[in-house]
C-alpha atoms as a PDB file:
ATOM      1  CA  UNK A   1      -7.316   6.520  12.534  1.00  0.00           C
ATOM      2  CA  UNK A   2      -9.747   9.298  12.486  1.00  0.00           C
ATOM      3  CA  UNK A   3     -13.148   8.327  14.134  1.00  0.00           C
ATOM      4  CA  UNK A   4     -16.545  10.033  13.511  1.00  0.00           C
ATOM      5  CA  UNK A   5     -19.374   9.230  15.681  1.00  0.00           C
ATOM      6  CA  UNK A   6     -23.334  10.105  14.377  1.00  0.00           C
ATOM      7  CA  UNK A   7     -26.361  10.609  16.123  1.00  0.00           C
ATOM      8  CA  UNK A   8     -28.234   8.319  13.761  1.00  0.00           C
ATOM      9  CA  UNK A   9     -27.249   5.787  10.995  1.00  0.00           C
ATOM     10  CA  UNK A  10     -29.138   7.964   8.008  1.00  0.00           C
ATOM     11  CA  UNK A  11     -26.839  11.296   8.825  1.00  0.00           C
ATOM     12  CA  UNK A  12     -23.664   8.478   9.004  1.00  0.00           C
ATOM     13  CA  UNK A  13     -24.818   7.212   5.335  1.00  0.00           C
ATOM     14  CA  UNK A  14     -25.457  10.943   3.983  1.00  0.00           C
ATOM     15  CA  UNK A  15     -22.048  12.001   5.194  1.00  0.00           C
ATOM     16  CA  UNK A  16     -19.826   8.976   3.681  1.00  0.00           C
ATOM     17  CA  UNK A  17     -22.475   9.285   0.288  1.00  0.00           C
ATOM     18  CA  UNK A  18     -21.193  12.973   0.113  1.00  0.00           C
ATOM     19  CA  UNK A  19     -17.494  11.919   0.581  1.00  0.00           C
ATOM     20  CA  UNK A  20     -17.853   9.154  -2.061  1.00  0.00           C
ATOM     21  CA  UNK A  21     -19.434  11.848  -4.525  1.00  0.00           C
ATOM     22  CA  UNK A  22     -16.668  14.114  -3.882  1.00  0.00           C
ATOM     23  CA  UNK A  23     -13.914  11.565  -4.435  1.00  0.00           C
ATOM     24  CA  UNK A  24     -15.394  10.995  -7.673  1.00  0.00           C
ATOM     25  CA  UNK A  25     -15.921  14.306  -8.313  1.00  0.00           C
ATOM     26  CA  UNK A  26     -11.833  15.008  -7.559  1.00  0.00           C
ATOM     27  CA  UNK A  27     -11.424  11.931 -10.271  1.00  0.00           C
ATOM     28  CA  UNK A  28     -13.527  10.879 -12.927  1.00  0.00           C
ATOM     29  CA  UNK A  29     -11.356   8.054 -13.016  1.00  0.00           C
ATOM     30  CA  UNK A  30     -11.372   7.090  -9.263  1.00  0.00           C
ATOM     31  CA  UNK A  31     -11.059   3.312  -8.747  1.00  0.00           C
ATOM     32  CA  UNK A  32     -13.368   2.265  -5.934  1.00  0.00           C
ATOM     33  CA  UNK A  33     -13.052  -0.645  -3.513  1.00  0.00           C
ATOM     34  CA  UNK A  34     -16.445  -1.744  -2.582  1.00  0.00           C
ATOM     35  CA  UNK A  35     -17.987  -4.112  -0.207  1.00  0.00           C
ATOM     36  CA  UNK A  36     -21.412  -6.468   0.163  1.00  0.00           C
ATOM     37  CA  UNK A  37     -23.475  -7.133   2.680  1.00  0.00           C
ATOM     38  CA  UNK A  38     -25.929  -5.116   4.312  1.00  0.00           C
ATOM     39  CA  UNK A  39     -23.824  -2.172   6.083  1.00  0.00           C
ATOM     40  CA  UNK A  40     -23.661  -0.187   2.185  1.00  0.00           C
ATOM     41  CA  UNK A  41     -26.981  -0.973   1.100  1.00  0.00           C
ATOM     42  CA  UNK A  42     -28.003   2.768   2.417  1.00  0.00           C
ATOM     43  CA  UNK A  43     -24.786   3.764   0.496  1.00  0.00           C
ATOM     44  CA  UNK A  44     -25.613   2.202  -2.749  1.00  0.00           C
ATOM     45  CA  UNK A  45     -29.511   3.593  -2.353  1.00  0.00           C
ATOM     46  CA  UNK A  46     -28.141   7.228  -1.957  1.00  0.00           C
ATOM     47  CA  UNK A  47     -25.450   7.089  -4.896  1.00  0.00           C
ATOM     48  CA  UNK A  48     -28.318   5.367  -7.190  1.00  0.00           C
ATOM     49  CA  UNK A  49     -30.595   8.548  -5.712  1.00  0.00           C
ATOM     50  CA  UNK A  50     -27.569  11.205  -6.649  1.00  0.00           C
ATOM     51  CA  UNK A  51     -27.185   9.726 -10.152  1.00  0.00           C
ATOM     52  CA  UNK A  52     -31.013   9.777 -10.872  1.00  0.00           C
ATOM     53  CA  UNK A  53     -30.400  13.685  -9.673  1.00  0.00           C
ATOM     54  CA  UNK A  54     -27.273  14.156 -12.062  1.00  0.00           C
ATOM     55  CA  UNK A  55     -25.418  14.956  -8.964  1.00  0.00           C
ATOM     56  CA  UNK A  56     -22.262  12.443  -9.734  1.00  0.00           C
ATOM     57  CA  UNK A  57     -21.528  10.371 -12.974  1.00  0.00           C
ATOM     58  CA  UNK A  58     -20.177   7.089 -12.925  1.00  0.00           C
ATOM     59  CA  UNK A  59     -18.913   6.423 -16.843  1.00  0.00           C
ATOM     60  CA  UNK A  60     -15.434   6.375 -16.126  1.00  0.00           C
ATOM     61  CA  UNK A  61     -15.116   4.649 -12.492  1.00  0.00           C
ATOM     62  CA  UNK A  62     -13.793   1.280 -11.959  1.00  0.00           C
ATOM     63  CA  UNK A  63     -14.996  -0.706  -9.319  1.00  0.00           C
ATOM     64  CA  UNK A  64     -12.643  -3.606  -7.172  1.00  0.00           C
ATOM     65  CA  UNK A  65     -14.979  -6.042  -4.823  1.00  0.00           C
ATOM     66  CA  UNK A  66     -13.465  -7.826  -1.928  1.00  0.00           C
ATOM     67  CA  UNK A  67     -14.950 -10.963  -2.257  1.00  0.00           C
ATOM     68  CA  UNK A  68     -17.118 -13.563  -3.741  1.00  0.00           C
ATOM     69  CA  UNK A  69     -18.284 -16.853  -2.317  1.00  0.00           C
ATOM     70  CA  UNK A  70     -17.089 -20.132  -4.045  1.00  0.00           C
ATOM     71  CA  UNK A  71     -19.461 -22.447  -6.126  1.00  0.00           C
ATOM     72  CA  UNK A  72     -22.150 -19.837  -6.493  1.00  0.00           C
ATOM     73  CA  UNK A  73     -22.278 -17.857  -9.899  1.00  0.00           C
ATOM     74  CA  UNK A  74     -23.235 -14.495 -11.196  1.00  0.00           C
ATOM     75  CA  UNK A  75     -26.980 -15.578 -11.506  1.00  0.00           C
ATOM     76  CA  UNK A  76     -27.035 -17.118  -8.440  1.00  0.00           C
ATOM     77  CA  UNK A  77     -29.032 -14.261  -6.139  1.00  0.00           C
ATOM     78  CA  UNK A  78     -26.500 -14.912  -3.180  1.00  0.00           C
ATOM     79  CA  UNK A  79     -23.313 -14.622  -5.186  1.00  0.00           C
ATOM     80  CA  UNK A  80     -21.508 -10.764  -4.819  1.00  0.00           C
ATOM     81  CA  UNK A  81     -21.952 -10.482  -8.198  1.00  0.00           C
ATOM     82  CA  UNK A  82     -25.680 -10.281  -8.208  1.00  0.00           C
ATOM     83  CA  UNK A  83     -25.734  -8.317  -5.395  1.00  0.00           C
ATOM     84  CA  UNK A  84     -23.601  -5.560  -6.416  1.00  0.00           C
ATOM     85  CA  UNK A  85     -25.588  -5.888  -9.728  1.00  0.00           C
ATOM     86  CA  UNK A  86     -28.892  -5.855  -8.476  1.00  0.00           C
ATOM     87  CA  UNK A  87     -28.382  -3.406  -5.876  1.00  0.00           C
ATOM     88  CA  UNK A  88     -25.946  -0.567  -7.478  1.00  0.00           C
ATOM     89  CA  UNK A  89     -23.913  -1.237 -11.052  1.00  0.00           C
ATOM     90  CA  UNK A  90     -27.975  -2.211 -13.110  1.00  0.00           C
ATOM     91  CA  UNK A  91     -28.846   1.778 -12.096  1.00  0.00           C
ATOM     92  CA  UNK A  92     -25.909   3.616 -12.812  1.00  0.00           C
ATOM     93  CA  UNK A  93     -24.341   4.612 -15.577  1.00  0.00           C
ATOM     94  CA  UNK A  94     -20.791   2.340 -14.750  1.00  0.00           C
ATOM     95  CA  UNK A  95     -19.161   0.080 -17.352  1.00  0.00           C
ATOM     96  CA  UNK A  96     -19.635  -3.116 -16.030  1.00  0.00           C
ATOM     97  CA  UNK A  97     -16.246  -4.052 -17.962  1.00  0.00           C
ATOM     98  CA  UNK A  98     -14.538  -1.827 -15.297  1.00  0.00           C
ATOM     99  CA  UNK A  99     -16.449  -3.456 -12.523  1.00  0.00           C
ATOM    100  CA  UNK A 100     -14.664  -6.398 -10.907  1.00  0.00           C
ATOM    101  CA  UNK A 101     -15.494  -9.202  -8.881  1.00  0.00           C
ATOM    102  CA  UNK A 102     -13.888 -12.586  -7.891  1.00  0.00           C
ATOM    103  CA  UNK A 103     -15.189 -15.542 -10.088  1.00  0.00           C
ATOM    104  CA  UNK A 104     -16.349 -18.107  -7.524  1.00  0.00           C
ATOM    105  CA  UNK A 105     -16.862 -20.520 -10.332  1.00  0.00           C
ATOM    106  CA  UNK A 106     -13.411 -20.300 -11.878  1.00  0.00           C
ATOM    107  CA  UNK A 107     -12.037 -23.690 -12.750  1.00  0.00           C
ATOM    108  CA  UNK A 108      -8.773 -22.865 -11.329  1.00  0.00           C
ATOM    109  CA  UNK A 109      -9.370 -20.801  -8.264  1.00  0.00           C
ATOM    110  CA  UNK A 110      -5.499 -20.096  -7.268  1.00  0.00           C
ATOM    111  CA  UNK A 111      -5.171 -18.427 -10.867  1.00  0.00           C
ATOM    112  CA  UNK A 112      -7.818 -16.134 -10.375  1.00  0.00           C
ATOM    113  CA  UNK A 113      -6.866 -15.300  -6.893  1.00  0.00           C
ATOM    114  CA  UNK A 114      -3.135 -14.522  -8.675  1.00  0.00           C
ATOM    115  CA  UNK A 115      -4.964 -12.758 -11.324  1.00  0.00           C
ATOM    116  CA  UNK A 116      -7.198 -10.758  -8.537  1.00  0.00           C
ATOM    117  CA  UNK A 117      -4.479  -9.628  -6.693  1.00  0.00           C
ATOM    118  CA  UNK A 118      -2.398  -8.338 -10.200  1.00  0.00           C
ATOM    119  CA  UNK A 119      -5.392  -6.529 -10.418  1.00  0.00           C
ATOM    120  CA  UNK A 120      -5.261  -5.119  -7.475  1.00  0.00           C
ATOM    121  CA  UNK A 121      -1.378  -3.796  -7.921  1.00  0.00           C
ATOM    122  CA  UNK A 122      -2.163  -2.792 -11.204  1.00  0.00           C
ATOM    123  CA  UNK A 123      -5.381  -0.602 -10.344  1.00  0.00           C
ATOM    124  CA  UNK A 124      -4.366   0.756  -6.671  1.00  0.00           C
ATOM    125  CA  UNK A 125      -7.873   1.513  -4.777  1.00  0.00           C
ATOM    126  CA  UNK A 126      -8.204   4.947  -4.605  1.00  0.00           C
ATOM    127  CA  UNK A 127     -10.374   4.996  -1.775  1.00  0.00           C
ATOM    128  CA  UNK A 128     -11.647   1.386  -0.011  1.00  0.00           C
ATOM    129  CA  UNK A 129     -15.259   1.264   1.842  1.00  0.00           C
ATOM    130  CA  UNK A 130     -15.767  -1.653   4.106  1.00  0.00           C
ATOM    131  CA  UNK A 131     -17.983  -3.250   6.579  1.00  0.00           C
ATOM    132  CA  UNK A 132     -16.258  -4.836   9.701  1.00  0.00           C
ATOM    133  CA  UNK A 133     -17.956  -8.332  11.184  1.00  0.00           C
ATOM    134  CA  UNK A 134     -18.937  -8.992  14.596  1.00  0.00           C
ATOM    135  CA  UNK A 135     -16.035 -10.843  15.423  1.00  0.00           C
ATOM    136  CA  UNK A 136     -13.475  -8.270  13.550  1.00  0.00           C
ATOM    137  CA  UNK A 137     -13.094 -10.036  10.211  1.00  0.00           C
ATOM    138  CA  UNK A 138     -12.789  -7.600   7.400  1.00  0.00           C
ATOM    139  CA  UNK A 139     -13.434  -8.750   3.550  1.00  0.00           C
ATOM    140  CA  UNK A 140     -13.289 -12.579   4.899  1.00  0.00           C
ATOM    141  CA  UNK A 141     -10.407 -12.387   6.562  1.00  0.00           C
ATOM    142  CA  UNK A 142     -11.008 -14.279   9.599  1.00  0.00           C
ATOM    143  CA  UNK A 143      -9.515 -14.109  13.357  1.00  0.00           C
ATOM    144  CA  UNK A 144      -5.630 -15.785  12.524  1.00  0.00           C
ATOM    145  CA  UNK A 145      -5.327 -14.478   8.980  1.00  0.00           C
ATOM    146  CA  UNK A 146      -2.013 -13.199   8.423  1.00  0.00           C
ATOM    147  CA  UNK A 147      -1.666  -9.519   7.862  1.00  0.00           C
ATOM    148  CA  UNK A 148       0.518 -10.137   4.919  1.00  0.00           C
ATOM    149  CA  UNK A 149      -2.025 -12.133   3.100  1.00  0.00           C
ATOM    150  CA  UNK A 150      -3.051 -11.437  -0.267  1.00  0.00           C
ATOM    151  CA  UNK A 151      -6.089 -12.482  -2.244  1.00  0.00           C
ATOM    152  CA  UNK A 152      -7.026 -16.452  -1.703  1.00  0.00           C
ATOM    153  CA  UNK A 153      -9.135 -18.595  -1.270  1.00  0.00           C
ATOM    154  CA  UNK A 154     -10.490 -18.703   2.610  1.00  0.00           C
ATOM    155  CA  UNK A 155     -12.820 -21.386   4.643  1.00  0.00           C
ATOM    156  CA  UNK A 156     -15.370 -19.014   6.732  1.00  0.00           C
ATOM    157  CA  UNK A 157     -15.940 -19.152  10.436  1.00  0.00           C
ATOM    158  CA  UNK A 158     -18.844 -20.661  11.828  1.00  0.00           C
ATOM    159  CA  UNK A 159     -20.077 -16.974  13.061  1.00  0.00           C
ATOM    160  CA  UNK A 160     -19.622 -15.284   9.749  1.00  0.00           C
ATOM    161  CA  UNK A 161     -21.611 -18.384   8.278  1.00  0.00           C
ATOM    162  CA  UNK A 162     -24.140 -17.936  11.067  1.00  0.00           C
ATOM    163  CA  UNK A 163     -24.315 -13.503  10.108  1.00  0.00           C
ATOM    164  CA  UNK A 164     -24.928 -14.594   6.984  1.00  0.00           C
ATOM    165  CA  UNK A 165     -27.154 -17.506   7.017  1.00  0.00           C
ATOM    166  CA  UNK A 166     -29.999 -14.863   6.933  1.00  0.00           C
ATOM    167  CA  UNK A 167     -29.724 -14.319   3.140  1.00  0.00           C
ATOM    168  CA  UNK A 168     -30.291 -18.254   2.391  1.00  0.00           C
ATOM    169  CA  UNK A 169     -32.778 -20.660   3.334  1.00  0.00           C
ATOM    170  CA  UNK A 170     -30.612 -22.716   6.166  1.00  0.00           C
ATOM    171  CA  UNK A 171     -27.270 -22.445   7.235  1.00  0.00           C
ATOM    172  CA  UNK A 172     -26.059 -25.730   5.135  1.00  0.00           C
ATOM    173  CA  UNK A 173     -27.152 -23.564   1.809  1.00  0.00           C
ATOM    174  CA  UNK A 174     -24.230 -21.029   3.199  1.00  0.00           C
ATOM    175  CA  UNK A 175     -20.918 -21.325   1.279  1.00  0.00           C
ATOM    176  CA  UNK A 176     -18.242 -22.971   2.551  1.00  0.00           C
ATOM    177  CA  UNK A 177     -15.659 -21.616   1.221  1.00  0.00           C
ATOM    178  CA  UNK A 178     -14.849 -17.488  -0.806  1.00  0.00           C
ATOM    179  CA  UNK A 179     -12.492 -15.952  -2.587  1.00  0.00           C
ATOM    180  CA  UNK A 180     -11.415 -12.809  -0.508  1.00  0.00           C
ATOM    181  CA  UNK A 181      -8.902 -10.192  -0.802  1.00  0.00           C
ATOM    182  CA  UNK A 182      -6.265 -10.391   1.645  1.00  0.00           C
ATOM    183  CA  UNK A 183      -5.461  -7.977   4.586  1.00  0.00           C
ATOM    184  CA  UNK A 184      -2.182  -6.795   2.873  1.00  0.00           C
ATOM    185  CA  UNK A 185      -3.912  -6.089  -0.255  1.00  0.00           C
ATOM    186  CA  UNK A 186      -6.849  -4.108   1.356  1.00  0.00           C
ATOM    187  CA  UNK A 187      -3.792  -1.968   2.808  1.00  0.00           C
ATOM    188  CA  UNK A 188      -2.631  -1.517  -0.478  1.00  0.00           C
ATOM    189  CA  UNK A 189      -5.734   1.245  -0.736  1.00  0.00           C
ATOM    190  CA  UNK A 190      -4.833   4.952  -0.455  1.00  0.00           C
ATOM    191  CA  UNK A 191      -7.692   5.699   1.374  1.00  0.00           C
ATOM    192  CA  UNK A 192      -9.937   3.684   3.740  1.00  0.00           C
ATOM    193  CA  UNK A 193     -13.141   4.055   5.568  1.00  0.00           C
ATOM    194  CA  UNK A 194     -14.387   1.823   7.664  1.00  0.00           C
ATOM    195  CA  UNK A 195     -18.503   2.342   8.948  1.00  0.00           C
ATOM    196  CA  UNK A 196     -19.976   0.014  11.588  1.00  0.00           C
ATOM    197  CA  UNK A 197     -23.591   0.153  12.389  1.00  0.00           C
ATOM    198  CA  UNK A 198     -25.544  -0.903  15.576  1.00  0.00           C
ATOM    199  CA  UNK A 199     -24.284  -2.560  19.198  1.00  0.00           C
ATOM    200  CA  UNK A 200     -23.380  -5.654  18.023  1.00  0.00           C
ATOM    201  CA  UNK A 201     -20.423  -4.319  16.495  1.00  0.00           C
ATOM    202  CA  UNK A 202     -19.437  -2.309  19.351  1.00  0.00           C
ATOM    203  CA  UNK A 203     -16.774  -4.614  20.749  1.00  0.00           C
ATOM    204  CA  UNK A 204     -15.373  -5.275  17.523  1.00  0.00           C
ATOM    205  CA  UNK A 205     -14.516  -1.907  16.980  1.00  0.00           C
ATOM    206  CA  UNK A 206     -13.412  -1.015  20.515  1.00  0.00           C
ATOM    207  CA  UNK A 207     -10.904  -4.093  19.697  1.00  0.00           C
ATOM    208  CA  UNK A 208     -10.001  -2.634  16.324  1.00  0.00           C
ATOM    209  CA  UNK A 209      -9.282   1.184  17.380  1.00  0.00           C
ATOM    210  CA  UNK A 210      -7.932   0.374  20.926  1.00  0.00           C
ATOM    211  CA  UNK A 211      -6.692  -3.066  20.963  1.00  0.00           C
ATOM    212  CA  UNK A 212      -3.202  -4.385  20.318  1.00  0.00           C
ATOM    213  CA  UNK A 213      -2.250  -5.002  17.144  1.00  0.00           C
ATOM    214  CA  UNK A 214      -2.958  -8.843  16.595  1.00  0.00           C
ATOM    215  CA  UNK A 215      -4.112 -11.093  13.723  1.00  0.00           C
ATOM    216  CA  UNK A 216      -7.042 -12.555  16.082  1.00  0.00           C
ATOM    217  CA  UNK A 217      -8.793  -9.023  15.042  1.00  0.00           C
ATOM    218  CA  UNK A 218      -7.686  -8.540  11.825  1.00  0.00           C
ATOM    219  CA  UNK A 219      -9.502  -5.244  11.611  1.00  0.00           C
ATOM    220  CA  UNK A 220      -6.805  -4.363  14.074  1.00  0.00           C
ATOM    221  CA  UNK A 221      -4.423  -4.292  11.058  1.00  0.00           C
ATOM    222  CA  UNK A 222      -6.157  -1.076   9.789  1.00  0.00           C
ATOM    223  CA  UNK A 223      -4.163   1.082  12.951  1.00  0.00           C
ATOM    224  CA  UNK A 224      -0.915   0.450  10.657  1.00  0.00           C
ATOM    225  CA  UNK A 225      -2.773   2.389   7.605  1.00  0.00           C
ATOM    226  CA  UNK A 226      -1.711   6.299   7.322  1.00  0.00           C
ATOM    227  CA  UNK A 227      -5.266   6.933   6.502  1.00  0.00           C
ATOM    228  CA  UNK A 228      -8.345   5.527   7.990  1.00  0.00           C
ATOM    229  CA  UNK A 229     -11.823   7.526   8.622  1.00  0.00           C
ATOM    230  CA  UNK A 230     -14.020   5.306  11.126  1.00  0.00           C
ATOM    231  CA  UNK A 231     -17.847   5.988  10.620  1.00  0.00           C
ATOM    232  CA  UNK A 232     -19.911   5.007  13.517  1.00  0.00           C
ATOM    233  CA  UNK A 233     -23.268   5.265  15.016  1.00  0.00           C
ATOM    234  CA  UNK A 234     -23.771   6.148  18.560  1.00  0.00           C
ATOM    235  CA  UNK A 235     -24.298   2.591  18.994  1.00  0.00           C
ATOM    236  CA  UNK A 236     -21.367   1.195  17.792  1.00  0.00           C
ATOM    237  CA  UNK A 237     -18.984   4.012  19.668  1.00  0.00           C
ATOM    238  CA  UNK A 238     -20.791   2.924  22.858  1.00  0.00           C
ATOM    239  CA  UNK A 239     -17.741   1.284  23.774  1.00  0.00           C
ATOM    240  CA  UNK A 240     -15.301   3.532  23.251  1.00  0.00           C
END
């Protein structure tokens, strides 16, 4: 794991904008593993900024999601799908036939976890960004999921329902239940990079760059990838 620490958050999300735009640059056809929440929004506002300046050209990029919450639909304003939508695929020039998300309203959800992770054999992530959670969980692989796991569906914690009970109106509108990529096939990437944000996730990380090895901090997994970049903040390093 290589780690790179930032004075500020902006200069973190310039740098890993500018390494996205050169990975695309190096392939036109670059297949992209991207995440939700809000550590990329500042990622997704700078590529939309760097199209809009015909710096980088999205036409023949495919896009792999990690996850998508069960029950909720592509209109539904919480579901992944909207998000990545709303907030990145509606201003770029991307085919949205080579952007992929997990169908939380699939009528049989084991088949389109199967057919996810085909996908994700088939495709092979060229280069994977993700967001870690405050207790370690990456996609929504939570503390006990087995590092050989591959796409599923998965019950959330009560703290990852709690992170994210700020984007609905109370924490019984929070889903249950998402389809996630598993640890083994977020592994399956050729290139990762990981970018944490603010104190809160400062002991997650200090668990997931110097802790053992373990499946209670499934982050942890990422030390057995041959190539990992680690974005922080200065408050996020400030326990390592």
């Amino acid at each position: 794991m290589k780690v790179k620490v930032f004075d500020n958050s902006a200069l973190l999300y310039d740098y890993l904008c500018e390494k996205v735009i050169s990975k695309i640059k190096e392939n036109p056809n670059i297949t992209l593993g991207l995440p939700t929440g809000s550590t990329p929004i500042p990622l997704y506002e700078r590529l939309i900024q760097a199209y809009i300046d015909h710096k980088v050209d999205f036409a023949n990029v495919t896009s792999i999601n990690l996850d998508e919450y069960v029950g909720l639909g592509p209109t539904h304003n919480q579901s992944y799908r909207y998000f990545m939508d709303n907030t990145l695929f509606d201003h770029i020039n991307i085919n949205k036939a080579n952007t992929f998300v997990p169908n939380g309203m699939a009528k049989d959800l084991k088949q389109e976890c199967e057919n996810y992770h085909n996908l994700l054999v088939l495709k092979k992530v060229d280069l994977q960004i993700l967001g870690i959670g405050t207790n370690a969980h990456i996609a929504f692989n939570e503390p006990g999921s087995s590092f050989e796991s591959i796409t599923r569906v998965v019950p959330l914690s009560k703290s990852t329902r709690n992170d994210n009970r700020r984007f609905f109106k109370k924490l019984e509108d929070v889903p249950k239940k998402a389809i996630s990529m598993g640890i083994s096939d977020i592994l399956l990437a050729k290139k990762i990079i990981i970018v944490a944000v603010g104190s809160h996730k400062a002991e997650a990380i200090k668990n997931m760059i110097q802790g053992p090895i373990t499946e209670e901090v499934p982050a942890s997994a990422l030390q057995m990838h041959s190539d990992v970049l680690v974005l922080l903040d200065q408050e996020a390093a400030k326990l390592l």
